[in-house]
C-alpha atoms as a PDB file:
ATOM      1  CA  UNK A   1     -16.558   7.477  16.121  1.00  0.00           C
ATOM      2  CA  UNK A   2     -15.344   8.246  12.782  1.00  0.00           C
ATOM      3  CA  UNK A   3     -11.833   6.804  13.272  1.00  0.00           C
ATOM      4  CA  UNK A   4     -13.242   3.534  14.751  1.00  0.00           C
ATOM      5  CA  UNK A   5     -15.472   3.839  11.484  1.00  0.00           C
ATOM      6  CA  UNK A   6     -12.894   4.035   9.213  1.00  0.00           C
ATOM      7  CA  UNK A   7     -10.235   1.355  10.664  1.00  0.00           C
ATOM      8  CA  UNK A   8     -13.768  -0.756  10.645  1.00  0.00           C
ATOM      9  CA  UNK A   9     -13.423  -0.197   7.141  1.00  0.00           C
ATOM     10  CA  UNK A  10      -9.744  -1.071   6.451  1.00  0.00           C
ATOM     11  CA  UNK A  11      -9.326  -4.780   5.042  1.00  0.00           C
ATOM     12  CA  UNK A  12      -6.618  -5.886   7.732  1.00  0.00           C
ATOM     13  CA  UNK A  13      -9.422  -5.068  10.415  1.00  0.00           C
ATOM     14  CA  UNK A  14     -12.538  -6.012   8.852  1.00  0.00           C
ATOM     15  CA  UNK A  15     -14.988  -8.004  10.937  1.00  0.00           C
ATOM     16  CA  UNK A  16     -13.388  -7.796  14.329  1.00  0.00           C
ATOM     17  CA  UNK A  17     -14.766  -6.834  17.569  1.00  0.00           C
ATOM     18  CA  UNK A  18     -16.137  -3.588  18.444  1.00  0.00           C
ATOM     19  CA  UNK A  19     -13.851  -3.609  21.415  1.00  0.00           C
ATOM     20  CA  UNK A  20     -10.437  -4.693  19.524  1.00  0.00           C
ATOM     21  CA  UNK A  21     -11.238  -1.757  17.084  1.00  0.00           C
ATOM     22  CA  UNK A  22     -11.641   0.523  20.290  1.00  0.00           C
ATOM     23  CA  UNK A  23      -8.277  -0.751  21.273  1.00  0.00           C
ATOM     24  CA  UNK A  24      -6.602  -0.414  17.723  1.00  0.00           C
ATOM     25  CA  UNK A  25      -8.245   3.382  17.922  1.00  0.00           C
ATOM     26  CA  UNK A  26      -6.775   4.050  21.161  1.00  0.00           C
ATOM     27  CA  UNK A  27      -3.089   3.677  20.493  1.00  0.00           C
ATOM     28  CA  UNK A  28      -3.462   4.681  16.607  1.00  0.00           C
ATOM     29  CA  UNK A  29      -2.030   8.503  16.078  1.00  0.00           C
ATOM     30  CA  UNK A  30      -3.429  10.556  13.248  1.00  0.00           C
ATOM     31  CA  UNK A  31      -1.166  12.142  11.097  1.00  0.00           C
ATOM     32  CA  UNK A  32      -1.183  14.012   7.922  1.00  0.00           C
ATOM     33  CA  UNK A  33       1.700  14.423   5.185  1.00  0.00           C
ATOM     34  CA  UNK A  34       1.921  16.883   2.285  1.00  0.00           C
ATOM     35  CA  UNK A  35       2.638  16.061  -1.440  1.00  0.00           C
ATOM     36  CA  UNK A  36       5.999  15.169  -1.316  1.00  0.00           C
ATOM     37  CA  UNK A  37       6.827  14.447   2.164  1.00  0.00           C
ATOM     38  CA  UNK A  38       8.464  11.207   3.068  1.00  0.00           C
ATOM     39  CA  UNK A  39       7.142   8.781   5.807  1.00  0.00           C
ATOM     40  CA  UNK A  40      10.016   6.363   6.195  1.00  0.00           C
ATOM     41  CA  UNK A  41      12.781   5.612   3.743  1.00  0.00           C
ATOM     42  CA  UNK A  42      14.354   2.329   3.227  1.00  0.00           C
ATOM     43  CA  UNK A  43      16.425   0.682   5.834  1.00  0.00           C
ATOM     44  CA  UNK A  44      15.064   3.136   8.957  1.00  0.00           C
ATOM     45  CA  UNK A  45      14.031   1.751  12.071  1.00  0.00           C
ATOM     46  CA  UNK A  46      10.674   0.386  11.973  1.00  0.00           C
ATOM     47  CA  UNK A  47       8.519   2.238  14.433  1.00  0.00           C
ATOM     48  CA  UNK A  48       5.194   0.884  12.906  1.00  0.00           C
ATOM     49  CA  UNK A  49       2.728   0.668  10.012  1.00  0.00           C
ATOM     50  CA  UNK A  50       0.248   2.933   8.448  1.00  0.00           C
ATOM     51  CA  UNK A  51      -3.544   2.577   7.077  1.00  0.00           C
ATOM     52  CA  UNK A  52      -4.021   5.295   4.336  1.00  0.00           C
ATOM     53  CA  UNK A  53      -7.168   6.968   5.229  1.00  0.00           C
ATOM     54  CA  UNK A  54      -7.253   9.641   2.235  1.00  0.00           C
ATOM     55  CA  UNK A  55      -4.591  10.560  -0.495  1.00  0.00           C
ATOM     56  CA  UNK A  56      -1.924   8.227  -1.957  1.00  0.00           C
ATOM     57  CA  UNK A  57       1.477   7.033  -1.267  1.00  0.00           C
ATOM     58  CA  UNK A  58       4.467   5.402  -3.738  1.00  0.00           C
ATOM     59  CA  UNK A  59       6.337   2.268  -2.165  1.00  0.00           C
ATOM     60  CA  UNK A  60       9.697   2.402  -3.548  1.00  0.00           C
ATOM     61  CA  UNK A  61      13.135   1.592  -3.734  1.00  0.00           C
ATOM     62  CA  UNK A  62      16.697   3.192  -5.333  1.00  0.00           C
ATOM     63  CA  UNK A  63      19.178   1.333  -7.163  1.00  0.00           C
ATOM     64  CA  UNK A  64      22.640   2.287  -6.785  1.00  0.00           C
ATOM     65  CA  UNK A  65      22.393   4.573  -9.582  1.00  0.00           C
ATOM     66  CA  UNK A  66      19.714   6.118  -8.326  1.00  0.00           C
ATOM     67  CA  UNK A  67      17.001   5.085 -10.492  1.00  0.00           C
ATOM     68  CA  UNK A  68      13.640   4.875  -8.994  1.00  0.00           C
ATOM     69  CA  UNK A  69      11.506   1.486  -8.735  1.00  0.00           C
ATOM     70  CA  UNK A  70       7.752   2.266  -7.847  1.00  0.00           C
ATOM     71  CA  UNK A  71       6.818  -1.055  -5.960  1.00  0.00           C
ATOM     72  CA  UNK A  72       3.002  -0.029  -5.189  1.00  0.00           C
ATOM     73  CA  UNK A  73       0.766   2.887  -5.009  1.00  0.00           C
ATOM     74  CA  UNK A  74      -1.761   2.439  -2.159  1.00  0.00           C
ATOM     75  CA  UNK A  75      -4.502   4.414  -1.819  1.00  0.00           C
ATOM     76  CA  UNK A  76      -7.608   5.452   0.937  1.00  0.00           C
ATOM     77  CA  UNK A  77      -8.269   1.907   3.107  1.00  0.00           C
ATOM     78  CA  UNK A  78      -4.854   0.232   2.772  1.00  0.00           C
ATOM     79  CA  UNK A  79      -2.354  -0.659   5.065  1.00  0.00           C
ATOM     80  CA  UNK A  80       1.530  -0.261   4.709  1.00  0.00           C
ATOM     81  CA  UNK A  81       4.543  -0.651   5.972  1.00  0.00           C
ATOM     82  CA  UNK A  82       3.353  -3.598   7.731  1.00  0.00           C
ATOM     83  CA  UNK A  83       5.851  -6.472   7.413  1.00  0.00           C
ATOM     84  CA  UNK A  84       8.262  -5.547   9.706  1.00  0.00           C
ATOM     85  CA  UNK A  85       5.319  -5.130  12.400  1.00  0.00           C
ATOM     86  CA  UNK A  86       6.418  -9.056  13.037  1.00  0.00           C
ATOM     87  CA  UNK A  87      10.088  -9.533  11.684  1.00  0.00           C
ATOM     88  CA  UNK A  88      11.348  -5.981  13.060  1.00  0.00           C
ATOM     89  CA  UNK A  89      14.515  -4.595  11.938  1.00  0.00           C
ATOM     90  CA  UNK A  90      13.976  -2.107   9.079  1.00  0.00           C
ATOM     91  CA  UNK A  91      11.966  -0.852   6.404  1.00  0.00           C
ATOM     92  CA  UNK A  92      12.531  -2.541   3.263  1.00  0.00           C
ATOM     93  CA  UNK A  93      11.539   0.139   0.818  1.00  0.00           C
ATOM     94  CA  UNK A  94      10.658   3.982   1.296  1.00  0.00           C
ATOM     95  CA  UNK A  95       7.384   5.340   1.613  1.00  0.00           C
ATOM     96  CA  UNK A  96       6.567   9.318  -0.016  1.00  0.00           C
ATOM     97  CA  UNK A  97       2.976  10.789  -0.138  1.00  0.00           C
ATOM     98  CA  UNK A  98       2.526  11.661  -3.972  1.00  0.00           C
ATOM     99  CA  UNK A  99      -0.691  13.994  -2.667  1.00  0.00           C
ATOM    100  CA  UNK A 100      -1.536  15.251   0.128  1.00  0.00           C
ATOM    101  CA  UNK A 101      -2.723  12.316   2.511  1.00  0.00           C
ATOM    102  CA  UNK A 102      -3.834  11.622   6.038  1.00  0.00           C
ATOM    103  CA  UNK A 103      -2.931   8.436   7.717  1.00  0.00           C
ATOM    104  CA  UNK A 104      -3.602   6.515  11.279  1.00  0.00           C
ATOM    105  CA  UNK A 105      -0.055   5.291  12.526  1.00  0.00           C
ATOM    106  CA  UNK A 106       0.045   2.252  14.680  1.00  0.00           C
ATOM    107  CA  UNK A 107       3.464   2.259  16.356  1.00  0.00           C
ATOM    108  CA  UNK A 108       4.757  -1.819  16.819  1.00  0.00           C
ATOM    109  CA  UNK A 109       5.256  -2.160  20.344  1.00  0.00           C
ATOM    110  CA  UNK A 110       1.845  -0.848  21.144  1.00  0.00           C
ATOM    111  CA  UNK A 111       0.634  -3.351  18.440  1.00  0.00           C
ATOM    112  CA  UNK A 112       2.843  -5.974  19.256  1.00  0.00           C
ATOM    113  CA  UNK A 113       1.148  -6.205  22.971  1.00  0.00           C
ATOM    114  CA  UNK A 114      -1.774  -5.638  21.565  1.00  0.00           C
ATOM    115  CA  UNK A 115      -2.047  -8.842  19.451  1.00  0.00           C
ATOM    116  CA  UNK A 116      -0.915 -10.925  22.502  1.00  0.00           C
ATOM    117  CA  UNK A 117      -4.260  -9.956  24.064  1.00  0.00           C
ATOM    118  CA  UNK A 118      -6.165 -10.919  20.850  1.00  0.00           C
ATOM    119  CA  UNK A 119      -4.703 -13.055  18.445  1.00  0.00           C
ATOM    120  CA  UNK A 120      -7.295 -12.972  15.981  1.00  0.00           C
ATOM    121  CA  UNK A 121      -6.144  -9.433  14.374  1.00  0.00           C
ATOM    122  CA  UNK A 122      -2.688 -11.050  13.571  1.00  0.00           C
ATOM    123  CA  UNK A 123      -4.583 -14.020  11.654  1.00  0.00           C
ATOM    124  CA  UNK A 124      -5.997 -11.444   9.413  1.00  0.00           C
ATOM    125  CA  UNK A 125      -2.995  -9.665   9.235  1.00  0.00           C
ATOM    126  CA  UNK A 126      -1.058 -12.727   8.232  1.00  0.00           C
ATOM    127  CA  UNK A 127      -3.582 -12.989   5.528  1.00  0.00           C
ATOM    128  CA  UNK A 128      -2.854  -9.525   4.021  1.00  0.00           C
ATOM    129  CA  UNK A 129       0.926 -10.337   4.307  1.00  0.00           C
ATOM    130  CA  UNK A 130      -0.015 -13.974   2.000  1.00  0.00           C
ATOM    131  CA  UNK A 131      -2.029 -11.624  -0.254  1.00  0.00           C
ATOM    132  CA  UNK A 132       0.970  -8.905  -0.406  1.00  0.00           C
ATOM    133  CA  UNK A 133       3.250 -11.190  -0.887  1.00  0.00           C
ATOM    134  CA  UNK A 134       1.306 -12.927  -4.291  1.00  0.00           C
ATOM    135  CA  UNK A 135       1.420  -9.465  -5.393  1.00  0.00           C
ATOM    136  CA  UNK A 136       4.958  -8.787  -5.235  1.00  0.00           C
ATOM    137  CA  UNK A 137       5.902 -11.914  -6.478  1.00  0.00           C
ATOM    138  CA  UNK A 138       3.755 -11.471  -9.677  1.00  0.00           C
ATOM    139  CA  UNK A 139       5.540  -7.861 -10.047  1.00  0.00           C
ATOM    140  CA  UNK A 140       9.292  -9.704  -9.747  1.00  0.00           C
ATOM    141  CA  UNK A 141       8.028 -11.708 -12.147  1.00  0.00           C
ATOM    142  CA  UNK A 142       6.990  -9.085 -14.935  1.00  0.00           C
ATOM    143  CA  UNK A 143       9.925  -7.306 -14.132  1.00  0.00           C
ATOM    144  CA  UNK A 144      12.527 -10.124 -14.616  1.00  0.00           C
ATOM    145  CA  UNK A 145      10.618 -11.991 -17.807  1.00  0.00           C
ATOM    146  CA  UNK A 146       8.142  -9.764 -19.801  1.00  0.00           C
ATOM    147  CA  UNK A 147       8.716  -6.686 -21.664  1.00  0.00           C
ATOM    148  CA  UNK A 148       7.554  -3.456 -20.739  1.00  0.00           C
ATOM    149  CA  UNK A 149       4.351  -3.732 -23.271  1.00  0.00           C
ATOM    150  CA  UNK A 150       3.775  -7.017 -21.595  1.00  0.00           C
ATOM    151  CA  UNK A 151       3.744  -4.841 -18.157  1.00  0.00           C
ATOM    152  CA  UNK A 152       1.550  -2.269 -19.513  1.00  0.00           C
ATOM    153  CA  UNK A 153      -1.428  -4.593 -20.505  1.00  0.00           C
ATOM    154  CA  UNK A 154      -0.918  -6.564 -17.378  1.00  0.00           C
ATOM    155  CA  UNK A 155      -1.486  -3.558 -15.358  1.00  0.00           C
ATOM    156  CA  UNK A 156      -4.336  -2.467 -17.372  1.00  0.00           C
ATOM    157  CA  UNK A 157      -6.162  -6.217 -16.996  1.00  0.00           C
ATOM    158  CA  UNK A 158      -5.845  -5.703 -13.811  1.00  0.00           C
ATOM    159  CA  UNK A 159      -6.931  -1.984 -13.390  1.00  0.00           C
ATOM    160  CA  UNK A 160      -9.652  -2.982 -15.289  1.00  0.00           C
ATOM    161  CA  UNK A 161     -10.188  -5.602 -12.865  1.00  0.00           C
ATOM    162  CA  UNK A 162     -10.816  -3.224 -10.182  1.00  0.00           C
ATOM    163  CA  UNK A 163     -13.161  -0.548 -12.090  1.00  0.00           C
ATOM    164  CA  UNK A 164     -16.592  -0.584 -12.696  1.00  0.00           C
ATOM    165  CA  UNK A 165     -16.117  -0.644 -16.452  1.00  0.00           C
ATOM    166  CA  UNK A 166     -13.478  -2.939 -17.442  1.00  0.00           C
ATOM    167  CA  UNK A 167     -13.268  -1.250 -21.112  1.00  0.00           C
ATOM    168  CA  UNK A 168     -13.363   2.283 -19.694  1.00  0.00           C
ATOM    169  CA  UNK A 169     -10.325   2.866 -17.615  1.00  0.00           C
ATOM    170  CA  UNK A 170      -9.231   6.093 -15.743  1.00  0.00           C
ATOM    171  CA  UNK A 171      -5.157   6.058 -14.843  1.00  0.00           C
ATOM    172  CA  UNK A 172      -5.579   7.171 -11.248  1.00  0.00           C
ATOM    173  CA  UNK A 173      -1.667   7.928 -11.119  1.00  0.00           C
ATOM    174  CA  UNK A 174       0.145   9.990 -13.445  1.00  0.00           C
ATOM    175  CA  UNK A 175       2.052   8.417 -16.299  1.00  0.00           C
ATOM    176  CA  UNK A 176       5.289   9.205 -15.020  1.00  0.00           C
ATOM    177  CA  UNK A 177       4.117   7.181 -11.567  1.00  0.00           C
ATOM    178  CA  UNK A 178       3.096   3.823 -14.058  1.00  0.00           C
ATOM    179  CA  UNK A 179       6.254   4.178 -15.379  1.00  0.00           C
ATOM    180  CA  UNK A 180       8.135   3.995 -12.525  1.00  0.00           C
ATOM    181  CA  UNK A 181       5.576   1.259 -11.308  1.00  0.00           C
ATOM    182  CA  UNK A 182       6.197  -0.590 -14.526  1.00  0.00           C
ATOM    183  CA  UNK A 183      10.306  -0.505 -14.558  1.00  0.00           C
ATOM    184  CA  UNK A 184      10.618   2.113 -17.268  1.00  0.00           C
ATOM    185  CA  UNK A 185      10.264   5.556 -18.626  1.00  0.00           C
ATOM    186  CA  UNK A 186       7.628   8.053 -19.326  1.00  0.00           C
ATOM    187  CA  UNK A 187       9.267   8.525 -23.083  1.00  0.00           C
ATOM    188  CA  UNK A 188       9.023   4.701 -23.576  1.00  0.00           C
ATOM    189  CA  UNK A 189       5.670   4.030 -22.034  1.00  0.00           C
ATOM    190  CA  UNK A 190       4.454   7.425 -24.091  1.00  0.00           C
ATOM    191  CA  UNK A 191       5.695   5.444 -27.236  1.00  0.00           C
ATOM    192  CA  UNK A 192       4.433   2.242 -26.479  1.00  0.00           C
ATOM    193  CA  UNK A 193       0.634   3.911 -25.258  1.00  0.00           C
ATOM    194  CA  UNK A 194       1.113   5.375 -29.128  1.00  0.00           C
ATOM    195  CA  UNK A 195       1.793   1.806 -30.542  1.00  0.00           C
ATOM    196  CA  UNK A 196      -0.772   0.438 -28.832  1.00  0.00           C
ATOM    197  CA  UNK A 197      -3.366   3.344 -30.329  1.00  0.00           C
ATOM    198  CA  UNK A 198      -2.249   2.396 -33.793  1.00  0.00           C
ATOM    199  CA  UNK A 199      -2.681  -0.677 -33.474  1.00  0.00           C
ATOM    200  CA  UNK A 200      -6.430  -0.372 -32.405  1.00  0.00           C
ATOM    201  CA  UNK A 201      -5.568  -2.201 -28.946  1.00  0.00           C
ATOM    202  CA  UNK A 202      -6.616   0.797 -27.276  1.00  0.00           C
ATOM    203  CA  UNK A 203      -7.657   4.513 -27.089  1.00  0.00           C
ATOM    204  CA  UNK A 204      -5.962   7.192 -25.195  1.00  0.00           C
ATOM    205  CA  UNK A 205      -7.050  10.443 -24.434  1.00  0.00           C
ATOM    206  CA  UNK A 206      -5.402  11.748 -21.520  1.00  0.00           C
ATOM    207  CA  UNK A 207      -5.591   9.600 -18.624  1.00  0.00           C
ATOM    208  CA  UNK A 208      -8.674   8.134 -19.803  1.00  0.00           C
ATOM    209  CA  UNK A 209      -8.140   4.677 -21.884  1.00  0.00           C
ATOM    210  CA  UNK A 210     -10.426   2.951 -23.772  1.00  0.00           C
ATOM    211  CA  UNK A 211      -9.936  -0.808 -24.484  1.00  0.00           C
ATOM    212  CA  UNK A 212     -10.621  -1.589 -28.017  1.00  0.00           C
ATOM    213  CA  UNK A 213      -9.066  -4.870 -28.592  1.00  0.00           C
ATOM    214  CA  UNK A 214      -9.422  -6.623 -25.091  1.00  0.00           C
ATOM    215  CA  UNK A 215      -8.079 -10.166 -26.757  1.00  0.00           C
ATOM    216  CA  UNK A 216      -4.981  -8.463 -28.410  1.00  0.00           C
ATOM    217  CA  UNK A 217      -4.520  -7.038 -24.523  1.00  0.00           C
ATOM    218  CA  UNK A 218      -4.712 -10.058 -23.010  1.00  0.00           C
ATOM    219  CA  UNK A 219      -2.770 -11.969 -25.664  1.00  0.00           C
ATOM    220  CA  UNK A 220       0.047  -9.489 -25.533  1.00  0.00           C
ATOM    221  CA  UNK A 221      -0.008  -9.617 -21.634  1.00  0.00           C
ATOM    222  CA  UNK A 222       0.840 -13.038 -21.113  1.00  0.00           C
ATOM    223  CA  UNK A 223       3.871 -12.236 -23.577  1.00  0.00           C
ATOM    224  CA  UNK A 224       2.429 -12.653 -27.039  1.00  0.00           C
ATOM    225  CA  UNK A 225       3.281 -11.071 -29.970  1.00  0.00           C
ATOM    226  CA  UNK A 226       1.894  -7.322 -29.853  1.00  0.00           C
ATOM    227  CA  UNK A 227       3.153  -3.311 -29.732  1.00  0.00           C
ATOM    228  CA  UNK A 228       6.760  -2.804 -29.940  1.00  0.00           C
END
């Protein structure tokens, strides 16, 4: 009951059927990976997806140089590893648990026939994919046109976005994670975090960050004038 509880729960799967989450439970495998441990890398076969049900896990790719590009950070209730559940082929990116994390794996061809019985779970699919795919296009964006403090804020508006307290955030990665999520390094994002303090934009105490100034942090993440 509790895994049919907790792919209930999952946003690709929410408000179907008792009897398509029965079938989504029945060819799901439960798996667990240690901090560390890699799921898929990029350009494997893909054998399926994945919905996180504790821990976290960094989507990423390697440039040639081997410099590390943190796509997304998913954590308990999200699904990944998804797109090439339709196109097939390969992963696009690799997938590593950053703490220890259990998952439900849903291998494709089991899927695959599964959604030609009932339709409506790729519609809501399709609409994570539209949502996923806003996302990355937002992040291709920053990366190409703003600066990194441009990044920062943005990613702070929007962690703020998802909290309780807007004002009151709590990093839930570490900072070396956000800066590989935010195309740089720790030393730079350290300074810039620094800049930002002196400037009264924000306070930082750890991972805990207070918002002082939200206007300055909005004004410098649409790529005004603000820390160095």
């Amino acid at each position: 009951m509790k895994i049919l509880d907790e792919i209930a729960g999952a946003l690709l799967f929410q408000g179907l059927p008792s009897k398509q989450l029965e079938e989504l439970a029945r060819i799901s495998l439960d798996q667990r990976f240690d901090k560390g441990q890699s799921l898929f890398s990029e350009g494997g076969k893909a054998k399926g997806f994945y919905l996180l049900l504790s821990g976290r896990m960094k989507i990423y790719k390697l440039s040639l140089e081997g410099k590390e590009q943190i796509l997304h950070i998913f954590g308990s209730g999200e699904i990944f590893g998804e797109v090439p559940v339709f196109a097939g082929g390969n992963y696009p990116a690799s997938a590593e648990a950053i703490e220890s994390s259990r998952v439900l794996f849903f291998p494709r061809g089991d899927f695959v026939r599964l959604i030609e019985r009932e339709p409506s779970i790729a519609l809501n699919m399709l609409a994570i994919l539209s949502q996923r795919l806003r996302r990355f296009t937002h992040l291709i964006e920053d990366l190409s046109l703003k600066e990194v403090p441009a990044r920062l804020a943005a990613y702070l508006i929007y962690l703020g976005g998802r909290s309780a307290d807007s004002e009151n955030l709590e990093l839930d990665i570490t900072k070396a994670q956000l800066a590989g999520l935010l195309g740089t390094i720790p030393e730079t994002l350290s300074r810039i975090l620094a800049k930002m303090a002196q400037q009264q934009i924000l306070a930082v105490e750890g991972r805990r960050i207070t918002v002082l100034d939200r206007t300055a942090l909005e004004s410098l993440a649409a790529g005004g004038k603000g820390a160095i």
